[in-house]
N, C-alpha and C. Protein backbone atom coordinates (compact mmCIF):
# COMPACT_ATOMS: atom_id res chain seq x y z
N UNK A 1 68.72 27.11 45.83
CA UNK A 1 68.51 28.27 46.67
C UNK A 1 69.71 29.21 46.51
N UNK A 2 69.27 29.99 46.61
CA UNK A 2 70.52 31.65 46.47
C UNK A 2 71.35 31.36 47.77
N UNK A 3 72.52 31.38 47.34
CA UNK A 3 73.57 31.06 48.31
C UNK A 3 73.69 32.37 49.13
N UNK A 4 73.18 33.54 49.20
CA UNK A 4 73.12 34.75 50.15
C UNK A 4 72.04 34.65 50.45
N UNK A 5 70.78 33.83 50.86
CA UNK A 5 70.23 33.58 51.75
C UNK A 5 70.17 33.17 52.45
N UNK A 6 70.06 33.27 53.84
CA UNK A 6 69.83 32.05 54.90
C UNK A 6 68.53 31.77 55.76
N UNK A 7 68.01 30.55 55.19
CA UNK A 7 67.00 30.08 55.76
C UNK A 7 66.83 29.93 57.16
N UNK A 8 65.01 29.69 57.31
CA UNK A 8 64.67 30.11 58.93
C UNK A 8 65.21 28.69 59.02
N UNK A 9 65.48 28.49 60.77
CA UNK A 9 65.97 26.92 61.36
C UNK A 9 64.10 26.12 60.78
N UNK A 10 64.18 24.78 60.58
CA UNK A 10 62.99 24.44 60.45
C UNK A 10 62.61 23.56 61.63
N UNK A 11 61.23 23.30 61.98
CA UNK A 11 61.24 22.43 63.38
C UNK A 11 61.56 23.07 64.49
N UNK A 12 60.99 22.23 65.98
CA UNK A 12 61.44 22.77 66.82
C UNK A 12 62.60 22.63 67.53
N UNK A 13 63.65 21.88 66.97
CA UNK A 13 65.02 21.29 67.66
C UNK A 13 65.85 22.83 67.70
N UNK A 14 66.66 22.35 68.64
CA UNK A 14 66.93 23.86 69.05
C UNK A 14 69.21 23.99 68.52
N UNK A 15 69.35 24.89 67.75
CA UNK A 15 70.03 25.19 66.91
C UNK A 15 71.08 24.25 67.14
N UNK A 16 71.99 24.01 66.50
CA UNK A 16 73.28 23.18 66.22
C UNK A 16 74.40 23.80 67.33
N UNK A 17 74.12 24.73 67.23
CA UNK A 17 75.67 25.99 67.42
C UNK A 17 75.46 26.13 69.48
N UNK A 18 73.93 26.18 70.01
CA UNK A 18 73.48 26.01 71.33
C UNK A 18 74.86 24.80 71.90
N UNK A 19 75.15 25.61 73.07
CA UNK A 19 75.51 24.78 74.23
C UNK A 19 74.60 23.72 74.95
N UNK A 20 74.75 23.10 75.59
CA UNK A 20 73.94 21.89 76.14
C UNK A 20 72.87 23.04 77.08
N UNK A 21 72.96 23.87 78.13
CA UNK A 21 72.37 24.69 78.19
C UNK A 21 71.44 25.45 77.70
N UNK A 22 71.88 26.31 76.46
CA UNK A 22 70.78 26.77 75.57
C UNK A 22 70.19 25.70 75.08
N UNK A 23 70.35 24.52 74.63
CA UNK A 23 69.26 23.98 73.63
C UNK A 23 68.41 23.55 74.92
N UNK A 24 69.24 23.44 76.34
CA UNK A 24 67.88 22.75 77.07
C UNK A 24 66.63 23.74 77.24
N UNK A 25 66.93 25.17 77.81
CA UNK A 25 66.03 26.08 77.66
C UNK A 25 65.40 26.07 76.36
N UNK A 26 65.99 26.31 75.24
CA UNK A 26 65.31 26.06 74.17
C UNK A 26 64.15 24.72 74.11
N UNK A 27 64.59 24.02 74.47
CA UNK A 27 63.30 22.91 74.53
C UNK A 27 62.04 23.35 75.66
N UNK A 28 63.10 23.64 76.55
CA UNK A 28 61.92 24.27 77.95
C UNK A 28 60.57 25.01 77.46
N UNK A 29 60.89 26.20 76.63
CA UNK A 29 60.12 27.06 75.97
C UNK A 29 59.16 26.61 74.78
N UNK A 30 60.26 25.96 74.18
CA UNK A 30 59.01 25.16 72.91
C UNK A 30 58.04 24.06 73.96
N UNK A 31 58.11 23.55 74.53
CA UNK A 31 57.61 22.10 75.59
C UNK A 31 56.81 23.42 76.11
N UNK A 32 56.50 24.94 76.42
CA UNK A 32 55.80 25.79 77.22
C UNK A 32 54.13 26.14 76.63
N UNK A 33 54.58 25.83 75.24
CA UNK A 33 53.36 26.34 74.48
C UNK A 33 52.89 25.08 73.25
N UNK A 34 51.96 25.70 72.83
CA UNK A 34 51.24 24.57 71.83
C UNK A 34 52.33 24.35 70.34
N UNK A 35 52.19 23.22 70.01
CA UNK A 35 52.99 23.31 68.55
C UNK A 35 52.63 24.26 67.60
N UNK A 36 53.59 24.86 67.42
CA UNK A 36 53.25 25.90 66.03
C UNK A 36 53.16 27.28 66.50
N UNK A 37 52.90 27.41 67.93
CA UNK A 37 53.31 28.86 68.85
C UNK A 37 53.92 29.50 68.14
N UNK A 38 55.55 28.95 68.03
CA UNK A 38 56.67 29.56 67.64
C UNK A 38 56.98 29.64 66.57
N UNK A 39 56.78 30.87 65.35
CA UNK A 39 56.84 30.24 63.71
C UNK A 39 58.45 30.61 63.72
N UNK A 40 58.74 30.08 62.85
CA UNK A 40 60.39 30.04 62.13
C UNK A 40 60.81 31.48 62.35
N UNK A 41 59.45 32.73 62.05
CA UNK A 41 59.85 33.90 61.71
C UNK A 41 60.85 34.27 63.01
N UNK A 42 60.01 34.43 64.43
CA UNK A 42 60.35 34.26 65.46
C UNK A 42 61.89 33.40 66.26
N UNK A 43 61.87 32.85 65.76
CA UNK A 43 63.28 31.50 66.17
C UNK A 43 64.44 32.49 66.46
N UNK A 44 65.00 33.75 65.53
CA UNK A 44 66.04 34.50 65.76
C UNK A 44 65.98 35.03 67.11
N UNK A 45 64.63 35.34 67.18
CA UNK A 45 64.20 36.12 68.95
C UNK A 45 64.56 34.62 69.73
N UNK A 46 64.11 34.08 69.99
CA UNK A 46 63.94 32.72 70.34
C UNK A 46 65.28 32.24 70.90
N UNK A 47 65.94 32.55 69.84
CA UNK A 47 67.62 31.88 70.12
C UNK A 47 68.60 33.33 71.14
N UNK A 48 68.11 34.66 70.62
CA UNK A 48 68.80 35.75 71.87
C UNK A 48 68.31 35.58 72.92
N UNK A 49 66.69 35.27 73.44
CA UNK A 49 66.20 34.54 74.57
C UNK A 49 67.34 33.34 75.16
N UNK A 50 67.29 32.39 74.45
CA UNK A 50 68.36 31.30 75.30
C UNK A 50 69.78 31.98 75.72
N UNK A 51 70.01 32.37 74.92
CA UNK A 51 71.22 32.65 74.77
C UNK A 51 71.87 33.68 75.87
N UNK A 52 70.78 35.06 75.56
CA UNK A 52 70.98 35.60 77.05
C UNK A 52 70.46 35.28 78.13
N UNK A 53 69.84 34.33 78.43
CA UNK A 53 69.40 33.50 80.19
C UNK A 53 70.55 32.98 79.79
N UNK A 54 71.19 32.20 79.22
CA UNK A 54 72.21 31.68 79.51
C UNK A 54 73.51 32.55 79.91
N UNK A 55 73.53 33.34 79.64
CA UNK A 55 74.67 34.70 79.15
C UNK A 55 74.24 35.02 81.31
N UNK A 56 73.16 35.55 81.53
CA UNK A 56 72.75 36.06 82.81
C UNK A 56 73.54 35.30 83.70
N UNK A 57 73.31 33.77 83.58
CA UNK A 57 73.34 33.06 84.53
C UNK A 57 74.84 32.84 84.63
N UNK A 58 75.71 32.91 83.78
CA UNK A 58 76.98 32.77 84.20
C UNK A 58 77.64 34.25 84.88
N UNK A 59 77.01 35.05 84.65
CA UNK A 59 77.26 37.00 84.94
C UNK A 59 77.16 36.53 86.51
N UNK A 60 75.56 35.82 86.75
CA UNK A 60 75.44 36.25 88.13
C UNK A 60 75.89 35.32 89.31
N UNK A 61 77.11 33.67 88.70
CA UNK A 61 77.81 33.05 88.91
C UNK A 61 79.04 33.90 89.35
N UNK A 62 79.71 34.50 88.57
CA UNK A 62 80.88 35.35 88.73
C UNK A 62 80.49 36.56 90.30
N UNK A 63 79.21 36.65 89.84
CA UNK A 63 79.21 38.04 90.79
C UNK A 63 78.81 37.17 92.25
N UNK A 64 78.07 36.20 92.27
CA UNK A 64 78.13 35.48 93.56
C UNK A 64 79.66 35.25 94.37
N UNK A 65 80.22 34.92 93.75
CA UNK A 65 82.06 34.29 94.40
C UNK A 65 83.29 35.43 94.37
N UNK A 66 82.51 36.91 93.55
CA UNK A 66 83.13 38.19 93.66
C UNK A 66 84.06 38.48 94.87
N UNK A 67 84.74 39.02 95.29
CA UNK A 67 85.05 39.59 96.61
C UNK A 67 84.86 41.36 96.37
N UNK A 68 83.80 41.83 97.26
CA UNK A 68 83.67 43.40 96.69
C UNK A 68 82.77 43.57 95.77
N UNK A 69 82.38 44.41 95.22
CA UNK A 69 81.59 45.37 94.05
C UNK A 69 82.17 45.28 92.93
N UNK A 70 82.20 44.68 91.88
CA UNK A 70 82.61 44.57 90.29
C UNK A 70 81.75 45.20 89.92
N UNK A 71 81.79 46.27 89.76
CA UNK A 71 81.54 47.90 89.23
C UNK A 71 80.76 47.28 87.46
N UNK A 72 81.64 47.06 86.78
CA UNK A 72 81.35 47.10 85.61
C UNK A 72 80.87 45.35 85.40
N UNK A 73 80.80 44.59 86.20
CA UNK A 73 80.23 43.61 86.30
C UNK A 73 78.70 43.13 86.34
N UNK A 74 78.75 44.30 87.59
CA UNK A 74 77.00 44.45 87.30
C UNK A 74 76.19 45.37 86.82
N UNK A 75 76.78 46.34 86.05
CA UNK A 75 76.23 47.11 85.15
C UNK A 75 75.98 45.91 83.99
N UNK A 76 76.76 45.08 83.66
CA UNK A 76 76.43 44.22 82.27
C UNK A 76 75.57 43.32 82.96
N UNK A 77 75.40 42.88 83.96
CA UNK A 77 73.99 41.89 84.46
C UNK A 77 72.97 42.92 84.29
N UNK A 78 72.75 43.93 84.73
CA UNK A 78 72.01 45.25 85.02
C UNK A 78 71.20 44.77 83.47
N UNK A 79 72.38 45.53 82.28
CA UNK A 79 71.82 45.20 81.25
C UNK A 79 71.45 44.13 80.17
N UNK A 80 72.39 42.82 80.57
CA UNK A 80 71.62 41.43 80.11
C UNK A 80 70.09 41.48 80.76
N UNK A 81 69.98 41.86 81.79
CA UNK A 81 68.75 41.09 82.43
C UNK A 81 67.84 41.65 82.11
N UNK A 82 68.02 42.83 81.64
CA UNK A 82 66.91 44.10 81.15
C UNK A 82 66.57 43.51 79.70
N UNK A 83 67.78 43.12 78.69
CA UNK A 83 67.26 42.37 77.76
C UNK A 83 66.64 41.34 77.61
N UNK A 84 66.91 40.53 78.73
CA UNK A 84 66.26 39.23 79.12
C UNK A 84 64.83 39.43 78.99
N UNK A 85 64.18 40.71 80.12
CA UNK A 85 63.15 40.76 80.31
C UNK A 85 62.40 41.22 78.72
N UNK A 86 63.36 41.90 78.73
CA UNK A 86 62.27 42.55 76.69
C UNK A 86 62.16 41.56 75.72
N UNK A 87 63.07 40.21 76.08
CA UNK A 87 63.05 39.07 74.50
C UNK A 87 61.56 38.43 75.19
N UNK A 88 61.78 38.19 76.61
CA UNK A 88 60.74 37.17 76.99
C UNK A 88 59.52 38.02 77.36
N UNK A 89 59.30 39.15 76.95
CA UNK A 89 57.70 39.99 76.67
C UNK A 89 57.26 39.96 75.36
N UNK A 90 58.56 39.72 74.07
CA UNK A 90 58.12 40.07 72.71
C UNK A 90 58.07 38.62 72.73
N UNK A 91 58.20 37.79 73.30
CA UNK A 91 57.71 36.00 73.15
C UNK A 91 56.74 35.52 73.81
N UNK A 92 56.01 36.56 74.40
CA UNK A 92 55.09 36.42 75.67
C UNK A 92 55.16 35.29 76.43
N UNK A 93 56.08 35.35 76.79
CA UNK A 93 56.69 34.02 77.91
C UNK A 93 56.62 34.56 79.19
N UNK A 94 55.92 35.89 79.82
CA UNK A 94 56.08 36.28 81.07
C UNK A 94 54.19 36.42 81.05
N UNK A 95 54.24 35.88 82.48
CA UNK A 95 52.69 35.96 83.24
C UNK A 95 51.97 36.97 83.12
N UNK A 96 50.97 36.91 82.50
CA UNK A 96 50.64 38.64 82.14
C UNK A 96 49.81 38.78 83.30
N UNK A 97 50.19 40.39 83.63
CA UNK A 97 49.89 40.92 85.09
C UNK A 97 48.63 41.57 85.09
N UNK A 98 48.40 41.16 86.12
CA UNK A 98 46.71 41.89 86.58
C UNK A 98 46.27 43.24 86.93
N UNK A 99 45.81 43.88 86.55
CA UNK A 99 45.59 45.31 86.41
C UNK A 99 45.31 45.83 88.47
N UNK A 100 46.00 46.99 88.37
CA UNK A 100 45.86 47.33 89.64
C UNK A 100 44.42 47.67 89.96
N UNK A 101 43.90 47.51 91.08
CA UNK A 101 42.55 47.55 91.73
C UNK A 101 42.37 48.68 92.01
């Protein structure tokens, strides 16, 4: 293989480089859907998904035990979580919503 390529991860085990954290979500999500849901192509999305729920959850750790308004604290939750929400729509991992009546 061409040494300037890098191959998709193969399987569903969830990357080497994941914290105990990410790979658990990572399993969460593969364990969510049928085998083969998730093709290799996908996995890069897959892994900014873990990665930022994981990324969120320590943001909104800090901002719980804050004293005051960290200004620029929650502008970056503001915008992790906004990405959060766009990885886990292009993975259709969110409940699809029912049309207003």
């Amino acid at each position: 293989m061409d040494p300037t390529v890098v191959a998709f991860p193969q399987g569903t085990a969830a990357p080497e480089h994941f914290s105990a954290a990410e790979a658990e979500l990572w399993r969460a999500v593969m364990a969510s859907r049928k085998p083969g849901y998730f093709g290799a192509e996908v996995h890069p999305v897959l892994e900014s998904y873990c990665t930022t729920a994981v990324m969120c959850d320590h943001i909104a750790a800090r901002l719980r035990v804050e004293e005051g308004i960290d200004h620029g604290l929650l502008e970056t939750f503001d915008r992790m979580s906004r990405l959060l929400v766009d990885l886990a729509t292009a993975l259709c991992l969110l409940p699809a919503r029912q049309a207003d009546s």
